[in-house]
N, C-alpha and C. Protein backbone atom coordinates (compact mmCIF):
# COMPACT_ATOMS: atom_id res chain seq x y z
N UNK A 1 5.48 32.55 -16.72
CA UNK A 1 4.45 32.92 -15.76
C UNK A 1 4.90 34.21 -15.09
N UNK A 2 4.25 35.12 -14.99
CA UNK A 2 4.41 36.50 -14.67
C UNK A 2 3.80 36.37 -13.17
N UNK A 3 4.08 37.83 -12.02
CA UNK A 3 3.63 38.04 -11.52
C UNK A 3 2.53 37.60 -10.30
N UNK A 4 1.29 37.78 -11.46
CA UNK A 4 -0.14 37.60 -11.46
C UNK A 4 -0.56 36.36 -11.79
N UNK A 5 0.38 35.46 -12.33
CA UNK A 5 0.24 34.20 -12.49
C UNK A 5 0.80 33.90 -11.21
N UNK A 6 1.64 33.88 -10.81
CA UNK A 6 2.17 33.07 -9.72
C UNK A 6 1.27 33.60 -8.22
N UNK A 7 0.82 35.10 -8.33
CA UNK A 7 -0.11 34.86 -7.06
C UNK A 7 -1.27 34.23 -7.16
N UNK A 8 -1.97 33.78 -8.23
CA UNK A 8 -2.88 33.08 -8.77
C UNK A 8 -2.73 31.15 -8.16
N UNK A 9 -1.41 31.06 -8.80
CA UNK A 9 -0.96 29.46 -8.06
C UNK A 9 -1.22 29.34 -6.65
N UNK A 10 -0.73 31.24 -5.53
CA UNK A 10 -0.83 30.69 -4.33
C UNK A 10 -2.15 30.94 -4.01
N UNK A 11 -2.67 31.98 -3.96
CA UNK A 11 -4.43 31.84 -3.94
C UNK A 11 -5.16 30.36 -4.06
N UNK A 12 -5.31 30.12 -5.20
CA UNK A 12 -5.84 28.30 -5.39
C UNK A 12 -5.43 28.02 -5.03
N UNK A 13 -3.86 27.67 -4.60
CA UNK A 13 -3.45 26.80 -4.10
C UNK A 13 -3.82 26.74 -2.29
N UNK A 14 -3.86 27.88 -1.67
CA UNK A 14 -3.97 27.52 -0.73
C UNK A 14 -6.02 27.37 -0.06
N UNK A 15 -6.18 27.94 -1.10
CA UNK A 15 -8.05 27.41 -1.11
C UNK A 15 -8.25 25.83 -1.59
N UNK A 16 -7.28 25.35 -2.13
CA UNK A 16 -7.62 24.05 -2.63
C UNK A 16 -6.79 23.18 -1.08
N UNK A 17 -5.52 23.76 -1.03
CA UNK A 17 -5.38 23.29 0.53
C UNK A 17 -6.09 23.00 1.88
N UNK A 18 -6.70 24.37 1.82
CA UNK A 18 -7.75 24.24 2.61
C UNK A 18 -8.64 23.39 2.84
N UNK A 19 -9.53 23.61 2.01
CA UNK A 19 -10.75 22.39 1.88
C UNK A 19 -10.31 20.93 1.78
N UNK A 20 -8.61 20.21 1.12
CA UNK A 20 -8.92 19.05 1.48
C UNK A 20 -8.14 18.82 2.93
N UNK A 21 -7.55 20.04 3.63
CA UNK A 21 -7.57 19.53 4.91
C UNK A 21 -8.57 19.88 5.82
N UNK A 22 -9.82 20.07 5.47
CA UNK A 22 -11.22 20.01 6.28
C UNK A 22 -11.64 18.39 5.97
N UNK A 23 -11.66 18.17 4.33
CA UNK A 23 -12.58 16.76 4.17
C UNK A 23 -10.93 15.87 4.76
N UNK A 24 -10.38 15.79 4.91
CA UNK A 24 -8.88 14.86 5.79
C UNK A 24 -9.15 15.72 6.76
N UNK A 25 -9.80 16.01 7.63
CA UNK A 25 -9.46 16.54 8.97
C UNK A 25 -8.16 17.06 9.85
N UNK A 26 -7.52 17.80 9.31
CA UNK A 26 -6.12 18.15 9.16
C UNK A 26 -6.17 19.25 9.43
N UNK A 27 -6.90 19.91 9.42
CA UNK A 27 -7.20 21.70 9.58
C UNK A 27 -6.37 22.15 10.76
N UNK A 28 -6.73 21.61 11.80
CA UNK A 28 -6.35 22.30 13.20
C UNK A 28 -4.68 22.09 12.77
N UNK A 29 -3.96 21.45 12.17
CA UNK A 29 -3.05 20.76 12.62
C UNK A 29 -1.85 21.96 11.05
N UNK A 30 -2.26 22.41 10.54
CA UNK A 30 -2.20 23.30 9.15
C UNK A 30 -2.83 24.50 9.16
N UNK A 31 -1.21 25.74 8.77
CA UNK A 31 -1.43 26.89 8.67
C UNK A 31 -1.77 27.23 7.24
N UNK A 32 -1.74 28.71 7.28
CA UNK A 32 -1.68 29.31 5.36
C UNK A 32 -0.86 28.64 4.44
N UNK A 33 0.32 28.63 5.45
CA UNK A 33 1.61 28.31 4.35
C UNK A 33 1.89 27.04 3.87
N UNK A 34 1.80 25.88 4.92
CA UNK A 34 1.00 24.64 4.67
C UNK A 34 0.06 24.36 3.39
N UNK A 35 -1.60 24.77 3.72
CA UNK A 35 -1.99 24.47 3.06
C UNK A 35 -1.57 25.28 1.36
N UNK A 36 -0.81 26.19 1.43
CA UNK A 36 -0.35 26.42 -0.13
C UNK A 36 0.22 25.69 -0.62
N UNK A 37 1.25 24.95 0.32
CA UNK A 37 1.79 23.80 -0.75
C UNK A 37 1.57 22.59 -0.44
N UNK A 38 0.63 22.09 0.42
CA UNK A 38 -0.33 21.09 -0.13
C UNK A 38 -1.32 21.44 -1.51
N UNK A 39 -1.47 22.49 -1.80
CA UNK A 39 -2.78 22.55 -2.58
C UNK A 39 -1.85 22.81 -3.97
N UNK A 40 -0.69 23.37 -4.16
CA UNK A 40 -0.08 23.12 -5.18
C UNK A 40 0.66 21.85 -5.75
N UNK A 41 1.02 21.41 -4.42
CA UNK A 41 1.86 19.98 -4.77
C UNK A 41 0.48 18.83 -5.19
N UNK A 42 -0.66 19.07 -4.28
CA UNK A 42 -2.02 18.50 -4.61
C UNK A 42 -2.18 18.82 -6.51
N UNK A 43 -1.92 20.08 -6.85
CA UNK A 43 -2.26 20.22 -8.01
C UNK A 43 -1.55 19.72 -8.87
N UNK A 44 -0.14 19.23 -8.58
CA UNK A 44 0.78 18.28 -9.63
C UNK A 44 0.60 17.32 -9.66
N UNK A 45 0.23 16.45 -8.45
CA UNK A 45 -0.04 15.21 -8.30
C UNK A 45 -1.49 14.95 -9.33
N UNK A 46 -3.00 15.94 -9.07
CA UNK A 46 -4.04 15.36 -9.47
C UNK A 46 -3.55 15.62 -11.65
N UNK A 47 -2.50 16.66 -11.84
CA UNK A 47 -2.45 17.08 -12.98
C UNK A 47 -1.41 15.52 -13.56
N UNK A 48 -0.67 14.72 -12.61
CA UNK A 48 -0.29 13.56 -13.40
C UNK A 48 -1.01 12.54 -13.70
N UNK A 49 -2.35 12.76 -12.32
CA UNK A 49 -2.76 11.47 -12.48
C UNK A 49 -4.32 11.78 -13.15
N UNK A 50 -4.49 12.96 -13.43
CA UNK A 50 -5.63 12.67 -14.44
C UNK A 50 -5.77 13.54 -15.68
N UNK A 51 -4.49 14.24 -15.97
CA UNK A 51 -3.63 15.46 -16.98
C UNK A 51 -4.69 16.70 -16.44
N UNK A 52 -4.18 17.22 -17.63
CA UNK A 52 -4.91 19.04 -16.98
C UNK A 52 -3.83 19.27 -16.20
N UNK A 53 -3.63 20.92 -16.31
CA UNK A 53 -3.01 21.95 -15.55
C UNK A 53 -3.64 23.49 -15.41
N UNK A 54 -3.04 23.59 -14.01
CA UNK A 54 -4.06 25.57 -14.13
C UNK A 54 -3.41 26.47 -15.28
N UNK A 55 -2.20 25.60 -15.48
CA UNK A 55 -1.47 26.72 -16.31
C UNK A 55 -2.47 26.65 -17.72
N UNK A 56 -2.79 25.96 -18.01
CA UNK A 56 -4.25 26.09 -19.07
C UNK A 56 -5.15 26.92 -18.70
N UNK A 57 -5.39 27.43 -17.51
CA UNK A 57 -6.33 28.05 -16.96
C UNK A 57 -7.08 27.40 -16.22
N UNK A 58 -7.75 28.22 -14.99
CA UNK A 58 -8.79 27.64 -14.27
C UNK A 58 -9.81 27.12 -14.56
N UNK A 59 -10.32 25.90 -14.57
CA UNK A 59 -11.79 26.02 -14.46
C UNK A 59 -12.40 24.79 -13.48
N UNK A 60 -13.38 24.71 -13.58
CA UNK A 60 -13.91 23.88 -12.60
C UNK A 60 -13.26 22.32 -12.70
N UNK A 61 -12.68 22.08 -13.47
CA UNK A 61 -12.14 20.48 -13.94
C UNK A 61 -10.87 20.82 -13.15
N UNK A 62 -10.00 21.15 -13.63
CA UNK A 62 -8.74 21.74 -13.00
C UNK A 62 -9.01 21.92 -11.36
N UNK A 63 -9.92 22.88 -11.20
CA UNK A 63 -9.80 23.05 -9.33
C UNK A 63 -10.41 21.35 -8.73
N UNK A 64 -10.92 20.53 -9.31
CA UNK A 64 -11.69 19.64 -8.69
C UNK A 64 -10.47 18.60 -8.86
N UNK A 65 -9.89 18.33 -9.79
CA UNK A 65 -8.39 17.65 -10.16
C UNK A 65 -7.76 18.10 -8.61
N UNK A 66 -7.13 19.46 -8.67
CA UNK A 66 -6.32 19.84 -7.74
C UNK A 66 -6.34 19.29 -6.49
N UNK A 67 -8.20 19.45 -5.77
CA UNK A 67 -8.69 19.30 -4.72
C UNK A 67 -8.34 17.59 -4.81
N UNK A 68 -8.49 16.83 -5.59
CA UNK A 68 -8.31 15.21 -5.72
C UNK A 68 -7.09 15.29 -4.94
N UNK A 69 -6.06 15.67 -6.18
CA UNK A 69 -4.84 15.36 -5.61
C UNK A 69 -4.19 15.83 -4.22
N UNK A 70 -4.53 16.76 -3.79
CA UNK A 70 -4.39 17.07 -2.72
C UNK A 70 -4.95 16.15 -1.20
N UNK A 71 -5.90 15.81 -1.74
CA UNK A 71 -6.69 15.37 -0.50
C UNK A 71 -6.08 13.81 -0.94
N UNK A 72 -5.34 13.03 -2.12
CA UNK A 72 -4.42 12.21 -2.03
C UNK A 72 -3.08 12.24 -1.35
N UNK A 73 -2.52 13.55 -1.30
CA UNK A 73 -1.30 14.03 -0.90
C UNK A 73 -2.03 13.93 0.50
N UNK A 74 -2.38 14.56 1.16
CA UNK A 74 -2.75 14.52 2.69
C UNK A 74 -3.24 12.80 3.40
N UNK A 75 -3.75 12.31 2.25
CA UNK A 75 -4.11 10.73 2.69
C UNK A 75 -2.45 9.98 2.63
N UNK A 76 -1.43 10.50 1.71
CA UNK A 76 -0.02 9.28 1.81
C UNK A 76 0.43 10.13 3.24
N UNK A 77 0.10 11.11 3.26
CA UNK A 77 1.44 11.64 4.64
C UNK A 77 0.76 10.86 5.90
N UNK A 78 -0.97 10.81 6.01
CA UNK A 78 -1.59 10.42 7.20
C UNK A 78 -1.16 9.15 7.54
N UNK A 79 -0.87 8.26 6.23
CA UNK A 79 -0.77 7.00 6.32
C UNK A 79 0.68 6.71 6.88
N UNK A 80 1.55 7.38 6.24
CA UNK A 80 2.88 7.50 6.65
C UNK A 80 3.22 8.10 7.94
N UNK A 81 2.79 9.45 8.74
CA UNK A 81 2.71 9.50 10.00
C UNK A 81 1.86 8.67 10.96
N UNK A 82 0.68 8.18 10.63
CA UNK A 82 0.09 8.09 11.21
C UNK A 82 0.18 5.84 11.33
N UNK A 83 0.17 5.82 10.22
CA UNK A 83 0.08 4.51 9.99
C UNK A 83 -1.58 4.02 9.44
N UNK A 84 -2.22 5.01 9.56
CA UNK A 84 -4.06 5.18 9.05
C UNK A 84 -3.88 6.11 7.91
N UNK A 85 -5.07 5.92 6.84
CA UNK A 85 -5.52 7.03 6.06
C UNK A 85 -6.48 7.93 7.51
N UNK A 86 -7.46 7.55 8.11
CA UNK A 86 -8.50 8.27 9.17
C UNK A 86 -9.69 8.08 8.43
């Protein structure tokens, strides 16, 4: 992965961060840097649990995977800080 690949990971990654800490209501509470690696670690998690990777390339299956896993990743931490999903 070159370069342009890896600013590619943080871009999606932190747009896929984003949005699932709006639908988890997490936003206020999460910066840029945050949601980049929620939205990447989101993207390993949704890439084990339903295959697909960006490294195949983007496409709409892949970003909607990502956004899954992510907004799974933000539901174990809520549950774990919080003792609630919300």
């Amino acid at each position: 992965m070159g370069i342009v690949g890896f600013i590619i990971w943080l871009v999606i990654g932190g747009i896929v961060g984003w949005l699932a800490s709006l639908v988890m209501r997490t936003d206020a509470q999460q910066g840029i840097l945050l949601n980049i690696v929620v939205g990447i670690v989101g993207a390993f998690i949704g890439g084990l649990l339903f295959g697909g990777s960006i490294n195949n390339g983007i496409t709409v299956m892949t970003f909607i995977t990502s956004l899954i896993g992510a907004i799974i990743l933000l539901a174990i931490v809520n549950l774990v800080r919080r003792g609630s999903v919300r």
